[in-house]
PDB file of N, CA and C in Angstrom:
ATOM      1  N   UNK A   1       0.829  -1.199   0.000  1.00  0.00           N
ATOM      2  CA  UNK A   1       0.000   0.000   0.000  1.00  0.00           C
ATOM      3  C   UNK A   1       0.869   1.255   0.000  1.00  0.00           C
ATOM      4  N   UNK A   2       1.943   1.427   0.797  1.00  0.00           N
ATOM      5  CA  UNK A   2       2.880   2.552   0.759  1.00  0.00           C
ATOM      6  C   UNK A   2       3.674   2.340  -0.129  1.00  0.00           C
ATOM      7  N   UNK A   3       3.971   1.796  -1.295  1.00  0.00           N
ATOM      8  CA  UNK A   3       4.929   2.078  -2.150  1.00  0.00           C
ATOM      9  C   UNK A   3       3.327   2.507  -3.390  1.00  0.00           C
ATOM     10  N   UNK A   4       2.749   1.834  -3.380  1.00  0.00           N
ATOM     11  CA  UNK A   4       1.650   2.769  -4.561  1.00  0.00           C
ATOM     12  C   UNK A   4       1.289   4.118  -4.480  1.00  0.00           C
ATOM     13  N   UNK A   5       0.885   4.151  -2.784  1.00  0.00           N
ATOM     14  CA  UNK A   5       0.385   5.782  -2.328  1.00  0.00           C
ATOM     15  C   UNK A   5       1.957   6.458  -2.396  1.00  0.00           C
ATOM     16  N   UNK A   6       3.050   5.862  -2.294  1.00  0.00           N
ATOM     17  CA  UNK A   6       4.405   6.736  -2.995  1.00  0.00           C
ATOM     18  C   UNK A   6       4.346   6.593  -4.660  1.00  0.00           C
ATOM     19  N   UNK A   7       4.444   6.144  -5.551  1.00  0.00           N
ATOM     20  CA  UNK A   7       4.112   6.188  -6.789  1.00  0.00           C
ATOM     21  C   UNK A   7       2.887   7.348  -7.011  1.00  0.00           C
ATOM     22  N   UNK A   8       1.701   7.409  -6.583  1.00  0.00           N
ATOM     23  CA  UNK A   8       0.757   8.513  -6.627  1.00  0.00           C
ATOM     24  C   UNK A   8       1.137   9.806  -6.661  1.00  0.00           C
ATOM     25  N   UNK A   9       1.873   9.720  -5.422  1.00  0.00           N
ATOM     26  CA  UNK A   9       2.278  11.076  -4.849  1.00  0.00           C
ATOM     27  C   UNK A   9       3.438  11.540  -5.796  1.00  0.00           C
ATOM     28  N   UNK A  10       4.173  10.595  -6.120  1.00  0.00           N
ATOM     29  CA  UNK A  10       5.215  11.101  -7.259  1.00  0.00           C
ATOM     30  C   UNK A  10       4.815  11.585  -8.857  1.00  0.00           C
ATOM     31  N   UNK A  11       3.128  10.859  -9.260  1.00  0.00           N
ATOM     32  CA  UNK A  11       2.761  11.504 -10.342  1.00  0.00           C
ATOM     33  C   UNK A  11       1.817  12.371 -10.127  1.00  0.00           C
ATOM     34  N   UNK A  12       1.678  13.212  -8.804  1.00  0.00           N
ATOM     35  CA  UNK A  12       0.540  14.436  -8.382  1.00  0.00           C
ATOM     36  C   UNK A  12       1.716  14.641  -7.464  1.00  0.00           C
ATOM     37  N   UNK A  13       2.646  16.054  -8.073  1.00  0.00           N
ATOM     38  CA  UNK A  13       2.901  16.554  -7.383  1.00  0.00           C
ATOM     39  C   UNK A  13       2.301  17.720  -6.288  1.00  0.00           C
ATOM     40  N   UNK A  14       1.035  17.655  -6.734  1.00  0.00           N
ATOM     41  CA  UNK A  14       0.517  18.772  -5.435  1.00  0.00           C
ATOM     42  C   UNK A  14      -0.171  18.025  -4.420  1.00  0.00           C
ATOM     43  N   UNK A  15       0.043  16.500  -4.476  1.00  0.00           N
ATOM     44  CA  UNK A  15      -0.505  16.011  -3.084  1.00  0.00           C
ATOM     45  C   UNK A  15       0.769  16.530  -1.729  1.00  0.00           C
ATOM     46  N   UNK A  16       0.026  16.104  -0.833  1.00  0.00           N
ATOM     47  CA  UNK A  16       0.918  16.831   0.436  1.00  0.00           C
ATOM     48  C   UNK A  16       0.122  15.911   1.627  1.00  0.00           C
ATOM     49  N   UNK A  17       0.964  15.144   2.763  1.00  0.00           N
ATOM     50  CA  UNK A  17       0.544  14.477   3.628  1.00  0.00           C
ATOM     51  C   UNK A  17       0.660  15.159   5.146  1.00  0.00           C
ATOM     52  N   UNK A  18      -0.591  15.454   5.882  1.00  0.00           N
ATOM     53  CA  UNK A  18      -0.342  15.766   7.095  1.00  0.00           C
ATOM     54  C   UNK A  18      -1.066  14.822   8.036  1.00  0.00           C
ATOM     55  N   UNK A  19      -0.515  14.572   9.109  1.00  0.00           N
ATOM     56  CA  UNK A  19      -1.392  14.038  10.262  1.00  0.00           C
ATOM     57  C   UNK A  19      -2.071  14.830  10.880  1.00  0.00           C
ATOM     58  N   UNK A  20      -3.215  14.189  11.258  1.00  0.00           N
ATOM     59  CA  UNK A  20      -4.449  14.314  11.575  1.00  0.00           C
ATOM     60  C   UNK A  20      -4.697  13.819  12.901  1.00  0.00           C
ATOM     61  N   UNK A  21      -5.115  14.265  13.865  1.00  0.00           N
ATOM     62  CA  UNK A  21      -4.946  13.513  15.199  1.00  0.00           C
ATOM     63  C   UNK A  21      -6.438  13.088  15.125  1.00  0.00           C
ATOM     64  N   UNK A  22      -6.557  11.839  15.581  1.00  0.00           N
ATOM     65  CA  UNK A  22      -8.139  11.506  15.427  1.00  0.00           C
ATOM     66  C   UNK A  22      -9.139  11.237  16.324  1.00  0.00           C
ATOM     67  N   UNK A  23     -10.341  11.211  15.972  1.00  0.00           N
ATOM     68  CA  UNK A  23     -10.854  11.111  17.177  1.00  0.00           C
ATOM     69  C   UNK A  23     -11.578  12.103  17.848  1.00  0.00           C
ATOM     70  N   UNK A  24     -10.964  13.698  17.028  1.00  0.00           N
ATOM     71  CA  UNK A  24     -11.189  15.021  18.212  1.00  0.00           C
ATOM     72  C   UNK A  24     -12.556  15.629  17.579  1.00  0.00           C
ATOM     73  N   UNK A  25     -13.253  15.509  16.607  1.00  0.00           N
ATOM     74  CA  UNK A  25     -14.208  15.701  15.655  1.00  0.00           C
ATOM     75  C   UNK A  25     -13.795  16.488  14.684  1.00  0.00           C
ATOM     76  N   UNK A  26     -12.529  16.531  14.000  1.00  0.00           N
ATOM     77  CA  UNK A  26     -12.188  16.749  12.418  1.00  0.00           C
ATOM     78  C   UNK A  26     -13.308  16.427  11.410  1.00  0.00           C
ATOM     79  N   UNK A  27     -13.647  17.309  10.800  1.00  0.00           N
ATOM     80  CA  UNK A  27     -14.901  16.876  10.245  1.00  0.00           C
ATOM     81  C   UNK A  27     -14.324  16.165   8.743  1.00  0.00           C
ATOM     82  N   UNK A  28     -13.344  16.344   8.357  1.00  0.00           N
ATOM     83  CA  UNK A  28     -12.886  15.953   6.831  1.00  0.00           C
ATOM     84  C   UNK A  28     -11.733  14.177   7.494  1.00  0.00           C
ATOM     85  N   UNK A  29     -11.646  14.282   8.484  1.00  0.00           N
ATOM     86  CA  UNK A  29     -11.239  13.163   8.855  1.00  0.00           C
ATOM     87  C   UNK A  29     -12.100  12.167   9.505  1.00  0.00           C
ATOM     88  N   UNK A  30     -13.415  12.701   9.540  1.00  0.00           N
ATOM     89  CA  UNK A  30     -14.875  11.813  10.026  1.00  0.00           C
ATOM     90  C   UNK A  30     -14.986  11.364   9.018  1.00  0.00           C
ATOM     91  N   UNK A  31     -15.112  11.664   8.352  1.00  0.00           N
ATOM     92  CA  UNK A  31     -15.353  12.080   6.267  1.00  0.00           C
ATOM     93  C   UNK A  31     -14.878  10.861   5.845  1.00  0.00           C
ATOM     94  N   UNK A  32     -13.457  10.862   6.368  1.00  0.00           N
ATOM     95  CA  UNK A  32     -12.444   9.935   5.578  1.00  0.00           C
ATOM     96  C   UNK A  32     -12.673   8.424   6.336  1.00  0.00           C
ATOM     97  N   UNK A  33     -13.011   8.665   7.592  1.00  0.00           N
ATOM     98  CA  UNK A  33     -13.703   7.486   8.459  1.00  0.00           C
ATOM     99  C   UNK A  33     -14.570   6.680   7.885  1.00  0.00           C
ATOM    100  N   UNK A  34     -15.876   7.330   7.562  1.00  0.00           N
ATOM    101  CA  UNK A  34     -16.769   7.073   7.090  1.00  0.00           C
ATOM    102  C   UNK A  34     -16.649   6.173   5.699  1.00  0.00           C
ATOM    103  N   UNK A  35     -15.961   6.763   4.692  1.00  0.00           N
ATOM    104  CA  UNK A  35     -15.538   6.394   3.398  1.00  0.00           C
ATOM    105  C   UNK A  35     -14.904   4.695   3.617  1.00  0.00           C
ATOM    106  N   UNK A  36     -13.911   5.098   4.496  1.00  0.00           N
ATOM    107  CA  UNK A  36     -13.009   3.783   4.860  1.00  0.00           C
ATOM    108  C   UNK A  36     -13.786   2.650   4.980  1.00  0.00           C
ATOM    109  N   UNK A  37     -14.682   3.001   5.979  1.00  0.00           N
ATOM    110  CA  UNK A  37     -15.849   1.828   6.660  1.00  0.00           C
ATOM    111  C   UNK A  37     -16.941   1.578   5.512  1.00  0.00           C
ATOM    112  N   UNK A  38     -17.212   1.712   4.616  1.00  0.00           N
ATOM    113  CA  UNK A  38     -17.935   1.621   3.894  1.00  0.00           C
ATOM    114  C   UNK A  38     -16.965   0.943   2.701  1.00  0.00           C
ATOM    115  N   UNK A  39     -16.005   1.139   1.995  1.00  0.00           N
ATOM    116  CA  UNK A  39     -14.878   0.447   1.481  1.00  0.00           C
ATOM    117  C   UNK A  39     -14.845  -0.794   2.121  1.00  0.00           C
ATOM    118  N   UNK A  40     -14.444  -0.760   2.802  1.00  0.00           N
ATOM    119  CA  UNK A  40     -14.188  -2.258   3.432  1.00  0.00           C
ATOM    120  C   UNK A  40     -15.517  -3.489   3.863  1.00  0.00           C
ATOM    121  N   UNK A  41     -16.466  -2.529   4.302  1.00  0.00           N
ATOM    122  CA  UNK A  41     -17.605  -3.195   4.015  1.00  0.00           C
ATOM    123  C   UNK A  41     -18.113  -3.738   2.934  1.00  0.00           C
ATOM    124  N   UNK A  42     -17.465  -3.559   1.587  1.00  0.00           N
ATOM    125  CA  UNK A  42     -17.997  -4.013   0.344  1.00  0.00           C
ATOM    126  C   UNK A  42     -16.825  -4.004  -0.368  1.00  0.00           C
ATOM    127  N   UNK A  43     -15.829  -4.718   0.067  1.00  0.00           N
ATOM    128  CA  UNK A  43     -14.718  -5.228  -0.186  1.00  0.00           C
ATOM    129  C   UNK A  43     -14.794  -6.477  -0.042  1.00  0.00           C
TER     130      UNK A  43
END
């Protein structure tokens, strides 16, 4: 998984990675929660 999401990032150079502390109610990291759990549910 981390050598593809490195390949990505090398052909979009305007991606940019920050941590996110979780848990605190980030609403774009609820977001990304949400997405995840639903992915994997129908995976």
């Amino acid at each position: 998984l981390w050598l593809d999401l490195e390949q990505e990032t090398e052909r979009h150079a305007s991606v940019r990675w920050h941590w996110v502390k979780g848990h605190v109610g980030n609403a774009l990291n609820e977001r990304a929660d949400e997405l995840a759990v639903v992915a994997a549910a129908s995976a």
